[in-house]
C-alpha atoms as a PDB file:
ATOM      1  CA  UNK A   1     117.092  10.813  52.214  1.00  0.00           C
ATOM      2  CA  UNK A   2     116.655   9.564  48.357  1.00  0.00           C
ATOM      3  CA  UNK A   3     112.987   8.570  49.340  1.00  0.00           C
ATOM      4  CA  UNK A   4     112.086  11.948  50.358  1.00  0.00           C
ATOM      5  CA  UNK A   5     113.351  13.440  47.555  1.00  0.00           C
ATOM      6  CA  UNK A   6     111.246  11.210  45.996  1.00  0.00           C
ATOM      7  CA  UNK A   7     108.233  12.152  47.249  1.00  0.00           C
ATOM      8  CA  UNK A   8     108.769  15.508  47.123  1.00  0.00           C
ATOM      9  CA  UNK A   9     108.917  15.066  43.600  1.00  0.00           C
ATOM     10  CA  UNK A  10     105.975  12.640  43.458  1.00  0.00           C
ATOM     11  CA  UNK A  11     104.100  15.759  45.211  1.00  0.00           C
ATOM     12  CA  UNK A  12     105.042  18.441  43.240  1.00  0.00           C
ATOM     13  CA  UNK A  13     103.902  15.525  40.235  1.00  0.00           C
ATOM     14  CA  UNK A  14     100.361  15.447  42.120  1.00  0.00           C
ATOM     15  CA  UNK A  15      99.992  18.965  42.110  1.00  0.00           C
ATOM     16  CA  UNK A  16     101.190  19.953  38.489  1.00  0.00           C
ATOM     17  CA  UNK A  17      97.928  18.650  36.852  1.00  0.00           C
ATOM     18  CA  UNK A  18      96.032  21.015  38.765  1.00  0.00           C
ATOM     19  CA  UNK A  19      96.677  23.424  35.905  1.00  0.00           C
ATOM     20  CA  UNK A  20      94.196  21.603  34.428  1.00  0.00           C
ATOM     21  CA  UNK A  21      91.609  20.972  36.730  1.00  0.00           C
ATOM     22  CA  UNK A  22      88.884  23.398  34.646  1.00  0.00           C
ATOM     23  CA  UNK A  23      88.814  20.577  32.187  1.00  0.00           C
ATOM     24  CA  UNK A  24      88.410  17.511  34.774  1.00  0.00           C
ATOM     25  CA  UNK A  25      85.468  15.400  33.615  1.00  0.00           C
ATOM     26  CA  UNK A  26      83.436  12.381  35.563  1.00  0.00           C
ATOM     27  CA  UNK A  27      85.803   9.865  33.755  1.00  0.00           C
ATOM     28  CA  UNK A  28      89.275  11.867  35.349  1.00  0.00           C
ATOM     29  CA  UNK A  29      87.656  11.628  38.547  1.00  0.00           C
ATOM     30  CA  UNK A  30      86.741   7.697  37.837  1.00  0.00           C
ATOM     31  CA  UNK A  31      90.495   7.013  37.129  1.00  0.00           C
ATOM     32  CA  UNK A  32      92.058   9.360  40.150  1.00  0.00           C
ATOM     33  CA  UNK A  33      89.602   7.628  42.576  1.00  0.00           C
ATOM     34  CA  UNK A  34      89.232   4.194  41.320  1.00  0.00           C
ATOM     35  CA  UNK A  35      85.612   4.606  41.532  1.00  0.00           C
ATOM     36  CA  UNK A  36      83.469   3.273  37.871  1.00  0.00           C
ATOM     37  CA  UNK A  37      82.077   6.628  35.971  1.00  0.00           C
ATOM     38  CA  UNK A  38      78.570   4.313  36.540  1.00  0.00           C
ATOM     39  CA  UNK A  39      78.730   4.622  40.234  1.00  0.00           C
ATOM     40  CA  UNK A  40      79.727   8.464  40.329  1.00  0.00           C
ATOM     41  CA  UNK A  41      77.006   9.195  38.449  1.00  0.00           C
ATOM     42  CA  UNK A  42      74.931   7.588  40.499  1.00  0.00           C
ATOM     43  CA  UNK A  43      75.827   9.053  43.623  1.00  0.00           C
ATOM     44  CA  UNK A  44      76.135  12.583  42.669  1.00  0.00           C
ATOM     45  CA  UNK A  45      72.456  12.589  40.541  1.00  0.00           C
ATOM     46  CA  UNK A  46      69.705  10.205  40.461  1.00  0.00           C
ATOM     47  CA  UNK A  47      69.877   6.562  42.022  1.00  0.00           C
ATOM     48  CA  UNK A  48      66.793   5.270  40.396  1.00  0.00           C
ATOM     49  CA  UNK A  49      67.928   4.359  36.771  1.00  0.00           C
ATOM     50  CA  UNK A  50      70.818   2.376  38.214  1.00  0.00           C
ATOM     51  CA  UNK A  51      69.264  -1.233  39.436  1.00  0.00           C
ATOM     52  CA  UNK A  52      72.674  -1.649  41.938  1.00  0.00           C
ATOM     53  CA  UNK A  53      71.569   1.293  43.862  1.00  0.00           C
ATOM     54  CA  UNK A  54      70.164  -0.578  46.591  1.00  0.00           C
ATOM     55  CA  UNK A  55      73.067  -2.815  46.872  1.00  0.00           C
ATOM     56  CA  UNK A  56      76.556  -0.410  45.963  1.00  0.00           C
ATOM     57  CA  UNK A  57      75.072   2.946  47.107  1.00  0.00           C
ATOM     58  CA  UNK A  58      76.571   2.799  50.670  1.00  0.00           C
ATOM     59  CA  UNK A  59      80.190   1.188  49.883  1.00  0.00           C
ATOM     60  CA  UNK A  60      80.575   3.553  46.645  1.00  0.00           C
ATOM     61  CA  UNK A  61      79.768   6.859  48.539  1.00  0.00           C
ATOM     62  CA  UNK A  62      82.294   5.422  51.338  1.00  0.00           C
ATOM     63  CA  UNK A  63      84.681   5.085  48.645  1.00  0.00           C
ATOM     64  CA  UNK A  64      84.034   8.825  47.501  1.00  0.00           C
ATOM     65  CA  UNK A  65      84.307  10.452  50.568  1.00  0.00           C
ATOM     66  CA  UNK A  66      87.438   8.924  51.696  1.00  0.00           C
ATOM     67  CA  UNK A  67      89.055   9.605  48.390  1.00  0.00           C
ATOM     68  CA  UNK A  68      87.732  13.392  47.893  1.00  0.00           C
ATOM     69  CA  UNK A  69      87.315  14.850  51.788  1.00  0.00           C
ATOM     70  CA  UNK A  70      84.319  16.554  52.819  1.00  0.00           C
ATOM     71  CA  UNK A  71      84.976  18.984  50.565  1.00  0.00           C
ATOM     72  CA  UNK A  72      85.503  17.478  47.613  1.00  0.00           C
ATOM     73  CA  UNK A  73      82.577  14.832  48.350  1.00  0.00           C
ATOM     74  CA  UNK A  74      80.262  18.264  48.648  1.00  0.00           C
ATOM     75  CA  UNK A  75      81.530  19.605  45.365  1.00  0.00           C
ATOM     76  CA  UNK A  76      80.896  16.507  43.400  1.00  0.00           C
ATOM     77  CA  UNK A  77      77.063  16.714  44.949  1.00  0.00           C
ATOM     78  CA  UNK A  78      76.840  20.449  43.837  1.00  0.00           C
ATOM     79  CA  UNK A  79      78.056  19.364  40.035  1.00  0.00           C
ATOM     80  CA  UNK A  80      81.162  20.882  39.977  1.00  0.00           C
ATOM     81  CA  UNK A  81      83.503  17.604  38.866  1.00  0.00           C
ATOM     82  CA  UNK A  82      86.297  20.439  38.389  1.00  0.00           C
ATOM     83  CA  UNK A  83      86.482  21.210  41.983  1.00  0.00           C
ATOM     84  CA  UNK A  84      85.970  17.643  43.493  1.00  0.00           C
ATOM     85  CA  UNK A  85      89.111  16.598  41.088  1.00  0.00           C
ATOM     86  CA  UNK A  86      90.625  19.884  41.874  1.00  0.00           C
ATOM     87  CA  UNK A  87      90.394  18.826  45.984  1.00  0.00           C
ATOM     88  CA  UNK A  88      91.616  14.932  45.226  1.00  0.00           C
ATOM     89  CA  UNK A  89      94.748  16.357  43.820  1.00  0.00           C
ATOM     90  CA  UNK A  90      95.454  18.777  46.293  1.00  0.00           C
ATOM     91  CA  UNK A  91      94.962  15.888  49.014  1.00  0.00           C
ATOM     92  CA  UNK A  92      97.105  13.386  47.388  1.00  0.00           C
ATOM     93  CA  UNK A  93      99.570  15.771  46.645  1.00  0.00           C
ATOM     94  CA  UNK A  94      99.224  16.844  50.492  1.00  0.00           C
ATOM     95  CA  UNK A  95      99.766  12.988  51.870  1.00  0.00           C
ATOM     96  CA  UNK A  96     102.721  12.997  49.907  1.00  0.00           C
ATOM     97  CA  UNK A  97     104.366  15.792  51.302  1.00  0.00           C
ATOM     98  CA  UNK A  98     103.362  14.822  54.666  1.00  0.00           C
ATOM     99  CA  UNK A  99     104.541  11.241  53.777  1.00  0.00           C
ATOM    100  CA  UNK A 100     108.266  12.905  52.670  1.00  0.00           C
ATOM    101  CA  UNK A 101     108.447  14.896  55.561  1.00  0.00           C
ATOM    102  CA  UNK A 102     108.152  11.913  57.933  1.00  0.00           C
ATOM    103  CA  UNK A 103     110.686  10.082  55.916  1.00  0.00           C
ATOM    104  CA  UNK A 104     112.954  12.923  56.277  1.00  0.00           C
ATOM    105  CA  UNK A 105     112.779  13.055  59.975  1.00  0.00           C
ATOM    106  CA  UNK A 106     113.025   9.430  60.153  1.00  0.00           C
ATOM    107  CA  UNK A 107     116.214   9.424  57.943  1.00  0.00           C
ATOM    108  CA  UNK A 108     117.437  12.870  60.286  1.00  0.00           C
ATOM    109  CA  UNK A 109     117.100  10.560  63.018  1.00  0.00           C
ATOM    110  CA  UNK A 110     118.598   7.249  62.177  1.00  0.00           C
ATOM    111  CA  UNK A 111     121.691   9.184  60.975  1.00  0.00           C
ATOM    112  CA  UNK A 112     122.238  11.367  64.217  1.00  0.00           C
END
């Protein structure tokens, strides 16, 4: 029961930043996704400047999509870093609810 508490709290964490989502740059995106600024710029404008292209292209836009969703992956294309981060938080912030509410039935169950 004390671990879904947690999370709940841990979600409602996730989401509270949102607030500030209008002023989400390529760098808060680096450090939500784990992704290098470098290699975000490089997938979501040109590849030629960036001599790795070749070799990280593939793994690094694996690593966005995963980590923003379809959505979020499409935003970051279009420019809008706002939105992509915007998406990332609302995802985390979903898989820890989810994450709580399994705990919570899991912790329902073992008690009754």
């Amino acid at each position: 029961m004390l671990f879904a508490r947690i999370a709940v709290v841990a979600a409602a964490l996730a989401a509270a930043p949102s607030a500030f989502a209008n002023d989400a740059t390529i760098a808060d995106l680096s450090r939500e996704t784990g992704v290098s600024e470098r290699h975000i710029r490089m997938v979501a404008g040109a590849r030629t400047p960036y001599p790795e292209y070749r070799i990280v292209f593939d793994r690094v836009e694996r690593e966005l999509k995963s980590a923003l969703g379809a959505d979020g992956y499409k935003y970051l294309l279009k420019g809008e870093v706002a939105a992509a981060v915007e998406v990332r938080r609302a995802r985390v912030a979903e898989q820890a609810a989810l994450a709580a509410r399994t705990e919570a039935a899991k912790a329902r169950q073992r008690e009754g």
